[in-house]
Each structure stands twice: as C-alpha cells, then as structure tokens.
Protein backbone atom coordinates (compact mmCIF):
# COMPACT_ATOMS: atom_id res chain seq x y z
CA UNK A 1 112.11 -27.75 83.16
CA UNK A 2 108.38 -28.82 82.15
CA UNK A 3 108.46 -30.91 78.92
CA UNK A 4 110.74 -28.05 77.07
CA UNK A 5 109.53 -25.44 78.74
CA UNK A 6 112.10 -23.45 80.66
CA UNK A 7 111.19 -21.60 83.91
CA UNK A 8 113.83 -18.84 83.15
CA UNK A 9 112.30 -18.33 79.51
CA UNK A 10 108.62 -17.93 81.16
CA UNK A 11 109.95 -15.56 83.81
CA UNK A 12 111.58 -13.39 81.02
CA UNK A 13 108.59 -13.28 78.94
CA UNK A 14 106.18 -12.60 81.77
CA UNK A 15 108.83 -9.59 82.97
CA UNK A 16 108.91 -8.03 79.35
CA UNK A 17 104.78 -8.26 79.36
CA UNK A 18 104.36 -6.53 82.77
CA UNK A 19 107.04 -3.70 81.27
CA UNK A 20 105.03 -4.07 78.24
CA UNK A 21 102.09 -3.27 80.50
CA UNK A 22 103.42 -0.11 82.19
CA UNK A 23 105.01 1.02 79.26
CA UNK A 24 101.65 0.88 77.36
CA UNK A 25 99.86 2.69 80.83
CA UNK A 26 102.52 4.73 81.03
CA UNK A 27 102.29 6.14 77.16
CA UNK A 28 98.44 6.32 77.24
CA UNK A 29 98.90 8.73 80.44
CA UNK A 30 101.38 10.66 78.45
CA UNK A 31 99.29 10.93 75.64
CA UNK A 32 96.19 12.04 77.47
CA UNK A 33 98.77 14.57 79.02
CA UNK A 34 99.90 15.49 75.59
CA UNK A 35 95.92 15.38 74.24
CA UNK A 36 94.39 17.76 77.23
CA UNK A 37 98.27 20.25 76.63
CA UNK A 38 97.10 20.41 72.87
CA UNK A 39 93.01 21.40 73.53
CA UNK A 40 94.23 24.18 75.89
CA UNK A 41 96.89 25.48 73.35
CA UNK A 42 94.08 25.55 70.73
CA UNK A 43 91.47 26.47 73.10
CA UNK A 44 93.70 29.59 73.43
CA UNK A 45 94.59 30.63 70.42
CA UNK A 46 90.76 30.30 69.38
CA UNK A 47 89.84 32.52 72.21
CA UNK A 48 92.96 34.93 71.11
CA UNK A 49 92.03 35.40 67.47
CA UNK A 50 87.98 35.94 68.45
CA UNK A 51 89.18 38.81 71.25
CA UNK A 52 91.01 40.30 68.10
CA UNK A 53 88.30 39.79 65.61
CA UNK A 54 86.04 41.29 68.00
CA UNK A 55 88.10 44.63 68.53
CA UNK A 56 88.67 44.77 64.50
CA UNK A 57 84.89 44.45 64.61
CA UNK A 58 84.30 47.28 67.30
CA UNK A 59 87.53 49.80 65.71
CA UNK A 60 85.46 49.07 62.19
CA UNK A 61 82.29 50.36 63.76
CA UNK A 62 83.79 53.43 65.21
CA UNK A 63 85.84 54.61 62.09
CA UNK A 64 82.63 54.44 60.51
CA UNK A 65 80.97 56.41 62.46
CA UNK A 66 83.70 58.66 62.58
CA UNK A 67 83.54 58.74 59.40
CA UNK A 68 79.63 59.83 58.77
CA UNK A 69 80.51 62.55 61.25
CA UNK A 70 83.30 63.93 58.89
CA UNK A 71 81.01 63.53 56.24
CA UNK A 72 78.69 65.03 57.34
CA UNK A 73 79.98 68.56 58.13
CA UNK A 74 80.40 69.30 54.36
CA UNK A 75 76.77 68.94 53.63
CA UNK A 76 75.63 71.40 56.58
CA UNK A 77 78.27 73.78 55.45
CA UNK A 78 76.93 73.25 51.54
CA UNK A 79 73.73 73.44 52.62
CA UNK A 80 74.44 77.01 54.36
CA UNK A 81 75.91 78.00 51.28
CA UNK A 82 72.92 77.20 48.79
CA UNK A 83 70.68 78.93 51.88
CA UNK A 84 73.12 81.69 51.29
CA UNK A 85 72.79 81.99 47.78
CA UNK A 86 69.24 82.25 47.93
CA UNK A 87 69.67 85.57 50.52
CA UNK A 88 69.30 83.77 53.67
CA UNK A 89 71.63 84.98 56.64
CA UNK A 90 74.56 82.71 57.49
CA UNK A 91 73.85 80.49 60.57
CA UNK A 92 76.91 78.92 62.86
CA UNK A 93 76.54 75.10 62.13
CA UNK A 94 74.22 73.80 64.96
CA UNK A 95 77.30 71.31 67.05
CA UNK A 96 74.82 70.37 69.64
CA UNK A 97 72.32 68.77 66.60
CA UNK A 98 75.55 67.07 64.92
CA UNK A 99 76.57 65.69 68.63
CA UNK A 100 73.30 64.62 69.26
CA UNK A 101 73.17 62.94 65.48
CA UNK A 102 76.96 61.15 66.56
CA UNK A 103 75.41 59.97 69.93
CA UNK A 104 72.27 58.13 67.64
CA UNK A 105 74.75 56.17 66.14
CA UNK A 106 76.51 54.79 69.08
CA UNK A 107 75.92 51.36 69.54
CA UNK A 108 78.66 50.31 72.56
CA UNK A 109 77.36 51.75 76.25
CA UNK A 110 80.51 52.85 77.08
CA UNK A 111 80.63 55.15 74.03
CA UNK A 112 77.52 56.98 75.57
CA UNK A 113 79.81 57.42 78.92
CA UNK A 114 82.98 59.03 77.15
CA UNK A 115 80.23 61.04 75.11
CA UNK A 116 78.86 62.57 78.32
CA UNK A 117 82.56 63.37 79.53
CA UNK A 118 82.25 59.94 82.01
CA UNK A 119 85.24 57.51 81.99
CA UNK A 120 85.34 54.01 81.52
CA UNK A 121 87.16 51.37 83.16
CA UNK A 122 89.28 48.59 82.04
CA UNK A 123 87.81 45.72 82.79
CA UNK A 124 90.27 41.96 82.87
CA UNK A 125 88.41 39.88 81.40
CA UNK A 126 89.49 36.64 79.13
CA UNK A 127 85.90 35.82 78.40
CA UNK A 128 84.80 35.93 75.11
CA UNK A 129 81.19 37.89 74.58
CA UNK A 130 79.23 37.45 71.52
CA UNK A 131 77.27 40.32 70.44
C-alpha cells in the first residue's frame, strides 16, 4: 500500500474503466447497428408509399382518359342527331376516328402497345422513376 492508496482498490477501478470502455464501444456499435436498421426501414417505406403514389398517379390518368372517351360518344351521337334533324342521312359513328382520338391521349408507351393488340411485360423492378 502507497501512502493510502490500495493496489486492490486501483485494480478494481482500472477493471470497471476497461468494462466501462467496451461497454461504451460495445453500445456505440449497437447503436450504429440500430441507426443504419432504422434508415433502411424508412428508406423502405419511403420507396413503398412513392411506388403507390406513382400507380394512384398513373390509375388517375387512365380513368381520365377513360373517362373523355365515355364522354365523348354522347356528343358524336348528339351531333348525328342535330345532323339528322336538319335532313342529313344517319352515319355509323366513325370508331377508327374515336380510337385514333383515345390513342392522342396516351401518355405511358406501353399504353400504345396494348392499343395496337401488343402485350407488355412485367418488369421487377424496386426502383423508383420520376416522371
């Protein structure tokens, strides 16, 4: 013993700081472990809700146009009608000119495929494209 000091005491305190020390490296790894598990979780569920945001965009955009189409066939059959009334002939309602009017509209590539009787394929992505 060193003027008070006792060698058991020191050897005590030094063992609780080197436990102290792992325990503090060992909680920072865990919390870098429990930082980078937290990013991908969010990183996910960002990516999740702008794939679903996207397709609500892209359904929106084809009611719509579905939509105009439906619309549309009223007028042209009103229109025959006033024609009618004035003693023009009835006329069959041109289908290739309201086709051609539906295929203006589209604005996805893949709805000009289906339009021309092509298929499209599924593709597996988990990449996010911004349009």
């Amino acid at each position: 013993m060193v003027a008070g000091v006792s060698w058991v005491g020191v050897g005590v305190a030094l063992m609780l700081f080197v436990s102290g020390v792992r325990l503090s490296k060992a909680m920072t790894a865990r919390r870098r472990t429990l930082q980078q598990s937290i990013e991908d979780y969010l990183a996910g569920q960002v990516n999740q809700a702008l794939v679903q945001m996207q397709f609500q965009d892209r359904l929106s955009q084809i009611m719509t146009q579905v939509q105009k189409s439906m619309d549309r066939l009223p007028e042209l059959l009103q229109e025959q009608e006033q024609r009618h009334a004035q003693g023009w002939p009835l006329q069959a309602v041109d289908a290739q000119c309201m086709l051609d009017e539906m295929k203006n509209s589209y604005v996805m590539a893949d709805q000009h495929v289906i339009h021309e009787g092509g298929k499209v394929s599924q593709k597996n992505t988990t990449g996010i494209r911004y349009f």
